[in-house]
C-alpha atoms as a PDB file:
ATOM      1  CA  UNK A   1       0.000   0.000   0.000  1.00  0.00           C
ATOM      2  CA  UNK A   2       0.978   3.405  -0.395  1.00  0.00           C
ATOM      3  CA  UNK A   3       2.201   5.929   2.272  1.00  0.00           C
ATOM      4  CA  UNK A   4       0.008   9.026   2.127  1.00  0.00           C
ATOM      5  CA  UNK A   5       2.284  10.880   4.612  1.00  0.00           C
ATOM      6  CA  UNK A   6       4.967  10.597   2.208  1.00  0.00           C
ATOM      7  CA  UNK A   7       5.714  13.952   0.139  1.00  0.00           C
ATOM      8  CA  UNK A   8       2.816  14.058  -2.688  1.00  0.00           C
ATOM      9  CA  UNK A   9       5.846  14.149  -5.255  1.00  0.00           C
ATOM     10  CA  UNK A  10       7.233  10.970  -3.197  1.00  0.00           C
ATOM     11  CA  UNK A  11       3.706   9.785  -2.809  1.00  0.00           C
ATOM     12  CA  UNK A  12       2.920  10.264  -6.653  1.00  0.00           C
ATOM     13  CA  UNK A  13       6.565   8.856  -8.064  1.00  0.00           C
ATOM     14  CA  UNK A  14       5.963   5.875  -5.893  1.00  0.00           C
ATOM     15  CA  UNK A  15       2.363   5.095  -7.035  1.00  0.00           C
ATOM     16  CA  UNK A  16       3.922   5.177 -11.043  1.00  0.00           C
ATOM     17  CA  UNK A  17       5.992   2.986  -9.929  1.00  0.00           C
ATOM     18  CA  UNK A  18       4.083   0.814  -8.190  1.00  0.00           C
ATOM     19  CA  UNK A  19       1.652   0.566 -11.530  1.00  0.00           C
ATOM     20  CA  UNK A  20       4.474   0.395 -13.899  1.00  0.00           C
ATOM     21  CA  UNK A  21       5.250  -3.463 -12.161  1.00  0.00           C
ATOM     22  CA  UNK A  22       1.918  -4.241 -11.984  1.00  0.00           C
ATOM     23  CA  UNK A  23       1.267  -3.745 -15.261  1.00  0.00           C
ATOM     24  CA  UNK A  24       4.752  -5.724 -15.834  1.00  0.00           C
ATOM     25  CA  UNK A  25       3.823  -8.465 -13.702  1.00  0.00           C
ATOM     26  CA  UNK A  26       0.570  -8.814 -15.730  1.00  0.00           C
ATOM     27  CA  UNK A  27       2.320  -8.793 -18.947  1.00  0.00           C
ATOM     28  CA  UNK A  28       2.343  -5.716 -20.767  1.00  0.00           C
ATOM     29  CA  UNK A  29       5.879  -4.339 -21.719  1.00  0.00           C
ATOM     30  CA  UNK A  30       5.240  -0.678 -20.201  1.00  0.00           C
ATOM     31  CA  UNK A  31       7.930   0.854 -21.947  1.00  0.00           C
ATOM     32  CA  UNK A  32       5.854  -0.171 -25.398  1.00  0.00           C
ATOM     33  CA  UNK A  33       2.580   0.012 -23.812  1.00  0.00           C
ATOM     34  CA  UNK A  34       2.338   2.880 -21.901  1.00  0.00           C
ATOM     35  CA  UNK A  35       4.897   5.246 -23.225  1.00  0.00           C
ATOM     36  CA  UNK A  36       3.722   7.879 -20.822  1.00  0.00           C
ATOM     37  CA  UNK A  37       3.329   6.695 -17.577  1.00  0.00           C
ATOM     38  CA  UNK A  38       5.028   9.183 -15.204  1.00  0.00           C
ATOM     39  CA  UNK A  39       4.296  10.937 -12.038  1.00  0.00           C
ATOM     40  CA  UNK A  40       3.121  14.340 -12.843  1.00  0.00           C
ATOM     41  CA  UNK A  41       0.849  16.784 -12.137  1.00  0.00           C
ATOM     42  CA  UNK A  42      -2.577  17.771 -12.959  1.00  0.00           C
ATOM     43  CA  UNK A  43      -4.040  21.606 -14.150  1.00  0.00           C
ATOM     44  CA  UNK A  44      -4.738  22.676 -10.375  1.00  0.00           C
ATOM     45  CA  UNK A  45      -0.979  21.299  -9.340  1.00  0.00           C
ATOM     46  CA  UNK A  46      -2.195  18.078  -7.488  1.00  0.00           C
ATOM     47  CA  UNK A  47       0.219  15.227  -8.070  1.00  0.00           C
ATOM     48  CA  UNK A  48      -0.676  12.180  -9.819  1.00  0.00           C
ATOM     49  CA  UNK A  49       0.415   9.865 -12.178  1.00  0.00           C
ATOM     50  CA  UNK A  50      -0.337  10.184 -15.884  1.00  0.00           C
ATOM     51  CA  UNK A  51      -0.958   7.249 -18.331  1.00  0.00           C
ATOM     52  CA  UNK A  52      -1.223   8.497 -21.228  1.00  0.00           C
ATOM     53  CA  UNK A  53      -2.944   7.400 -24.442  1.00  0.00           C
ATOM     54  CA  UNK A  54      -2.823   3.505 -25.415  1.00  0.00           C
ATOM     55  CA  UNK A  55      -3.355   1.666 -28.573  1.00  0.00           C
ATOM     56  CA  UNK A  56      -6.679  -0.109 -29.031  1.00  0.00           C
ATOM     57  CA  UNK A  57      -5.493  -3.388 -28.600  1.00  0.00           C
ATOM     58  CA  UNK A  58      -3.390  -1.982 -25.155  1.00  0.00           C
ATOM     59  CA  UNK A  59      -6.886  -0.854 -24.193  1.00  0.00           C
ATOM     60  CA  UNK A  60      -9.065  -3.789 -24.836  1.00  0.00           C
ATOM     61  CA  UNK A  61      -5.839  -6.237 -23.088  1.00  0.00           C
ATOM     62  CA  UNK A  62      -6.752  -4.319 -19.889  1.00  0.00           C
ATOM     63  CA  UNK A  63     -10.320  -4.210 -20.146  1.00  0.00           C
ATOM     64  CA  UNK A  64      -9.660  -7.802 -20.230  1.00  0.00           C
ATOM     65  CA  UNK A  65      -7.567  -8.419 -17.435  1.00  0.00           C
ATOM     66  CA  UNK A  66     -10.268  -5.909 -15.324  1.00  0.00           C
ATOM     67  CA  UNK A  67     -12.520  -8.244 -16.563  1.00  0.00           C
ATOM     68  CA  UNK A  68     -11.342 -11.384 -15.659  1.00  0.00           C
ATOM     69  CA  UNK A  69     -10.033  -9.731 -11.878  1.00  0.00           C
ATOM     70  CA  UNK A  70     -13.726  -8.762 -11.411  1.00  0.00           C
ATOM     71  CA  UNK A  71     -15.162 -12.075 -12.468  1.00  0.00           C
ATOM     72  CA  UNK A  72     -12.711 -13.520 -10.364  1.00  0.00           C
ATOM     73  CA  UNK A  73     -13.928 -11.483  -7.269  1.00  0.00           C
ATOM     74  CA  UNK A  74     -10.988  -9.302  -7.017  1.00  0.00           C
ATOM     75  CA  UNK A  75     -12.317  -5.147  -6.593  1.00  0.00           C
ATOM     76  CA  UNK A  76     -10.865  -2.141  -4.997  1.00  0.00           C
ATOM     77  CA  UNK A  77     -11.196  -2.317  -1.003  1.00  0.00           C
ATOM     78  CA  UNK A  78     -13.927  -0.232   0.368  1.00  0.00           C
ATOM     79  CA  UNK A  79     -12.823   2.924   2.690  1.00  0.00           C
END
């Protein structure tokens, strides 16, 4: 899990991170796949991370692997 009382630029660089292996560990090649995925910042200068745009077929891969998480019971925990 992530540290929200780290830095937000800390806080953001880690959560890129953190998504860049999980999207490794579920088989996409991020440096192909997701060209843009960096920490960054949005228009009213809250840190984030930014994605960028993905092919169709980079798209439709995750919508699969969503897919098969949900159908396999697996969701975001509940705060």
């Amino acid at each position: 899990m992530a540290d929200d009382s780290l830095a937000p630029a800390t806080a953001a660089q880690q959560a890129a991170d953190r998504l860049a292996v999980a999207l490794e560990e579920a088989g996409f090649d991020v440096g192909t796949a997701f060209q843009d995925l960096r920490s960054g910042w949005d228009s009213s200068g809250a840190p984030g991370v930014r994605i960028g745009a993905v092919t169709c077929t980079v798209a439709n891969d995750l919508a699969a692997l969503l897919t098969s998480a949900i159908e396999a019971g697996v969701t975001l925990p509940r705060t």
